[in-house]
Protein backbone atom coordinates (compact mmCIF):
# COMPACT_ATOMS: atom_id res chain seq x y z
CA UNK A 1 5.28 -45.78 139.16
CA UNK A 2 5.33 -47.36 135.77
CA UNK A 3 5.99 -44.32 133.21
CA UNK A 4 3.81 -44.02 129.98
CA UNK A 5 7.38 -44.81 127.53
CA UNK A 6 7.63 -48.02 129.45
CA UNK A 7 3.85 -48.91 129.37
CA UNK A 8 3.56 -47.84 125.61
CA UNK A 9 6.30 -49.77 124.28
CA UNK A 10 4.74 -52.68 126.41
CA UNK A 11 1.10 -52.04 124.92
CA UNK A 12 2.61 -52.20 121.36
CA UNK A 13 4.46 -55.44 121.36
CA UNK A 14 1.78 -57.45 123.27
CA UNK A 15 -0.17 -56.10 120.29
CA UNK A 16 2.36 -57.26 118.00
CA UNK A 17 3.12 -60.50 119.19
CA UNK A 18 -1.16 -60.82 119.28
CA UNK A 19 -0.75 -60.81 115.55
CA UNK A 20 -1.26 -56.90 114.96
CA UNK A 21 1.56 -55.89 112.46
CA UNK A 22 0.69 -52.08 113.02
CA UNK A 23 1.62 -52.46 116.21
CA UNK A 24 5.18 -52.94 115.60
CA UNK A 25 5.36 -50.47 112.85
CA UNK A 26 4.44 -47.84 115.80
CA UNK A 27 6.76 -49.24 117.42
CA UNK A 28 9.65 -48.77 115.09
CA UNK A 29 8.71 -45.41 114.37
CA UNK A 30 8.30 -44.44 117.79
CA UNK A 31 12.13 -45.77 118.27
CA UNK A 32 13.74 -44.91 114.69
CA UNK A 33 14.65 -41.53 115.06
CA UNK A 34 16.57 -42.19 118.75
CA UNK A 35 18.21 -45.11 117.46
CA UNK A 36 19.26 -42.84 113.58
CA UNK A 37 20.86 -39.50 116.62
CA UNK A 38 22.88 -42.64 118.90
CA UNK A 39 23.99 -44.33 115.25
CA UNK A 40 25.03 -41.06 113.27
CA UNK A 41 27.38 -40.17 116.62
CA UNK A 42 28.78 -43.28 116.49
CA UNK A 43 29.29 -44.09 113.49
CA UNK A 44 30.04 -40.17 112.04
CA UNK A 45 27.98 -41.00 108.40
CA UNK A 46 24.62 -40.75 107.50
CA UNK A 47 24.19 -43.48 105.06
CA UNK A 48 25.82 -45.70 108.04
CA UNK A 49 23.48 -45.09 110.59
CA UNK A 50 20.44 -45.44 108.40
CA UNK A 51 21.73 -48.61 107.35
CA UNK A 52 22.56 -49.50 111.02
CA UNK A 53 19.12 -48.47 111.97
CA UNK A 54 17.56 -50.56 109.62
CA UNK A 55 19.53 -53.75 110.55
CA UNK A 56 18.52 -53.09 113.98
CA UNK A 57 15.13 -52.99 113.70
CA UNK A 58 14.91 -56.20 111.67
CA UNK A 59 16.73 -57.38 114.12
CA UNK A 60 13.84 -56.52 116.36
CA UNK A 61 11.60 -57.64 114.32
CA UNK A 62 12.63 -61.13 113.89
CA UNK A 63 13.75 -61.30 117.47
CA UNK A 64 11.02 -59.52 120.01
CA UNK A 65 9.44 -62.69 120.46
CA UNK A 66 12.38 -63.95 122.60
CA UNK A 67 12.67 -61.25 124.65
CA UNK A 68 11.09 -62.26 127.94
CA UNK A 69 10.50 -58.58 129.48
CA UNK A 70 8.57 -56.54 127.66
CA UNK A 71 9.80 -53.73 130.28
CA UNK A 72 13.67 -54.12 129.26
CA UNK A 73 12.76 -53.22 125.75
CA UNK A 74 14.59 -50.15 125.66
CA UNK A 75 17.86 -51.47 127.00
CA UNK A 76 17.16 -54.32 124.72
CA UNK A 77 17.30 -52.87 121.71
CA UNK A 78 19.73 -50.08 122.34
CA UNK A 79 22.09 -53.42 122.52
CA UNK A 80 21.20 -54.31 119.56
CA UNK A 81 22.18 -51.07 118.02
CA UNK A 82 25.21 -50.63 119.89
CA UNK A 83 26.13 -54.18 118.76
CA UNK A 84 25.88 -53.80 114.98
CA UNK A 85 27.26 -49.84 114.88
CA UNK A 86 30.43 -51.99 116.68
CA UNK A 87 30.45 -54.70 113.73
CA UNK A 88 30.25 -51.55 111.30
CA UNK A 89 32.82 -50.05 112.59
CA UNK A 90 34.94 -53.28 112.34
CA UNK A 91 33.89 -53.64 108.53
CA UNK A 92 36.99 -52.90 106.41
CA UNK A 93 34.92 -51.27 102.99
CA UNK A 94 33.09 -49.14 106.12
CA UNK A 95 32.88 -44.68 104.64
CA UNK A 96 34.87 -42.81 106.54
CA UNK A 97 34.32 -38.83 107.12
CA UNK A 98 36.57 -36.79 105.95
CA UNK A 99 38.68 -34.94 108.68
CA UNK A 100 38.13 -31.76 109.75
CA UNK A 101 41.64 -30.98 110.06
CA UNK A 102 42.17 -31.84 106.10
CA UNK A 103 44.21 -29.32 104.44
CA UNK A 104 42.86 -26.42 101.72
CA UNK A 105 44.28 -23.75 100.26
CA UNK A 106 42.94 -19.70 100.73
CA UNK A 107 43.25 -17.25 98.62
CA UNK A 108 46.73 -16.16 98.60
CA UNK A 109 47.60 -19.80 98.26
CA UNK A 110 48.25 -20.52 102.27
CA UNK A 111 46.94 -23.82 103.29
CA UNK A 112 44.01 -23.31 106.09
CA UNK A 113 41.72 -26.23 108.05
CA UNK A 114 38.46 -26.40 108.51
CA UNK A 115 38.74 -25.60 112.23
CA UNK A 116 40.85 -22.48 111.87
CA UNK A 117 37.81 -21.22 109.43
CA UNK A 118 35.48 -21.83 112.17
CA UNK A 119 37.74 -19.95 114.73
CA UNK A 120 38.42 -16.92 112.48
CA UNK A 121 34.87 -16.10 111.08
CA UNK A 122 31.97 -14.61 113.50
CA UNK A 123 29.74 -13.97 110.70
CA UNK A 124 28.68 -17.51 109.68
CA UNK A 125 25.05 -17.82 109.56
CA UNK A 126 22.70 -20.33 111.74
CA UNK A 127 23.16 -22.96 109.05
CA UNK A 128 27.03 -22.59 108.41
CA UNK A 129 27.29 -22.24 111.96
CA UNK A 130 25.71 -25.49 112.56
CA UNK A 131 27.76 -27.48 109.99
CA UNK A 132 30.67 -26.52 111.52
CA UNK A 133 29.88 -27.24 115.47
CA UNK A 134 28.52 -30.75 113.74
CA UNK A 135 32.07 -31.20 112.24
CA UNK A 136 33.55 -30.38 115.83
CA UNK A 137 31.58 -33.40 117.47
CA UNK A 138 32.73 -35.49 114.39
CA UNK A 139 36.20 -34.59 114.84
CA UNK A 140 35.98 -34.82 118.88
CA UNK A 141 34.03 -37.62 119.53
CA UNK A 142 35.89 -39.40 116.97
CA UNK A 143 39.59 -38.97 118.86
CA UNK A 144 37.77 -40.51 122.19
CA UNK A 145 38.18 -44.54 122.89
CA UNK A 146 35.41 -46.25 121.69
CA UNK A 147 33.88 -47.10 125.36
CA UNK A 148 34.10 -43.95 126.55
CA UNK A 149 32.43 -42.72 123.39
CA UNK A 150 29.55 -44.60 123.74
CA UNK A 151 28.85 -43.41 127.07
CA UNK A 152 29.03 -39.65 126.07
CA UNK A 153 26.70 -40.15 123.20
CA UNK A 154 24.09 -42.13 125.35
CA UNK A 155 24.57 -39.71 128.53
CA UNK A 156 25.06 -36.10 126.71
CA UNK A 157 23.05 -36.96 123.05
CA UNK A 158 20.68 -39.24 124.32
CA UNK A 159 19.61 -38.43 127.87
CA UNK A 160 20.10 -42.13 129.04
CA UNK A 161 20.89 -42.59 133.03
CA UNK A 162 24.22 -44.29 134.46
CA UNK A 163 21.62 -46.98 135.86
CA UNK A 164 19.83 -47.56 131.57
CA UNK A 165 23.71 -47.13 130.32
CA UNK A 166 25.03 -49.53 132.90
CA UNK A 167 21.90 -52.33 131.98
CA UNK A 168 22.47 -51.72 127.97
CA UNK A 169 26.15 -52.43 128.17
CA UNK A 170 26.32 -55.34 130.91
CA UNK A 171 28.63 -53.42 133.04
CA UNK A 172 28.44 -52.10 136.69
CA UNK A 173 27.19 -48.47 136.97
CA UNK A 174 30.73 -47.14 138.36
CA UNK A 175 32.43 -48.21 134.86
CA UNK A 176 30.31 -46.88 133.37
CA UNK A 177 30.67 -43.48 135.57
CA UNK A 178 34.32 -43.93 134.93
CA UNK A 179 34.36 -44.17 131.38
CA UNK A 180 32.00 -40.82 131.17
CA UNK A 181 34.95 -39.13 133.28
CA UNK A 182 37.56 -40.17 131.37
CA UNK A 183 35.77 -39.31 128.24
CA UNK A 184 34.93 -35.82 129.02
CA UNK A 185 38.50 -35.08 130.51
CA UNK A 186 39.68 -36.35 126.50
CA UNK A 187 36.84 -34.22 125.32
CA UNK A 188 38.18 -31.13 127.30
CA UNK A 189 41.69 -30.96 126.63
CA UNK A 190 40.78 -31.47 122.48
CA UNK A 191 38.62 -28.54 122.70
CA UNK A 192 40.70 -26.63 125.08
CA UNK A 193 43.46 -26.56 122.52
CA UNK A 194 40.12 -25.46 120.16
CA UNK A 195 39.58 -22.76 122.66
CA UNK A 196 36.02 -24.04 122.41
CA UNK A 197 33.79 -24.81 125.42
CA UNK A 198 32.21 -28.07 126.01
CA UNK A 199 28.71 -27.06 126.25
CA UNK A 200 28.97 -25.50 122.98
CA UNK A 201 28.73 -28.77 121.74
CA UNK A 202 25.84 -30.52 123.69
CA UNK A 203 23.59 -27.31 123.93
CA UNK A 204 23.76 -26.80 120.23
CA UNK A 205 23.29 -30.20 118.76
């Protein structure tokens, strides 16, 4: 049975490439916000991944007309994104974050890190508490290799099965199994040494 996502995003570019412009600007802002979340884990900067997003779907835009199964649109244009958030990351003037790990001083002068802060205070509020679990999957996903990382973000951020993660990146399903495996064994042995659990990060964000 078809499901109403896949039937949707068919209605609305048939009605785009009818002529009906409003049809792919429901489109894009059906699709914006899950393509800004898989971007902003990638790339680990805000202005990035609205940039990224915004290449991506003029991308789409100039592109859709060429694609020959209206069906494959999601898979379609998560390649797109995963293509150009891999040509940002190549781009030598690309913003870095700032580590986690960076050194500052406390008040009696003895330099402390971000991630000791974290681990020493239980009263942070929901918002402070936030910021810092965010600047955990920063720091974390950002020590993984770059296929593996991919994987997590689509599998744990985005919800995407091995089968959809398999057809966006071209590769067999078992790679793509492998590289989640691999992934999550880096993940655990950072955040071991962070006595932090895993699902502290993927229930929370």
């Amino acid at each position: 049975m078809e499901t109403d996502k896949v039937i949707e995003d068919r209605t609305l570019i048939e009605g785009y490439l009818e002529g009906d412009t409003n049809s792919f600007n429901r489109l894009a802002w059906k699709w914006q916000d899950k393509l800004y979340r898989f971007s902003y884990r990638y790339l680990m900067n805000e202005d990035d991944a609205k940039e990224a997003v915004q290449m991506a779907l003029i991308k789409v835009y100039k592109n859709l007309k060429k694609l020959n199964d209206p069906d494959r649109f999601s898979s379609w244009i998560f390649q797109i994104q995963v293509n150009i958030c891999k040509d940002m990351l190549k781009h030598p003037n690309r913003k870095r974050f700032v580590s986690i790990n960076r050194e500052q001083n406390n008040e009696d002068g003895r330099p402390i890190s971000n991630m000791e802060r974290f681990a020493d205070e239980q009263d942070l509020d929901h918002d402070a508490h936030r910021s810092n679990i965010e600047q955990i999957v920063k720091n974390t996903l950002s020590q993984i290799p770059e296929e593996q990382r991919v994987v997590i973000i689509m599998k744990e951020y985005q919800g995407l099965k091995f089968k959809e993660i398999a057809e966006i990146l071209e590769c067999p399903i078992n790679t793509v199994k492998s590289r989640m495996y691999y992934g999550l064994q880096q993940m655990h042995k950072i955040l071991t040494k962070l006595n932090i659990s895993r699902e502290v990060l993927f229930n929370e964000m």
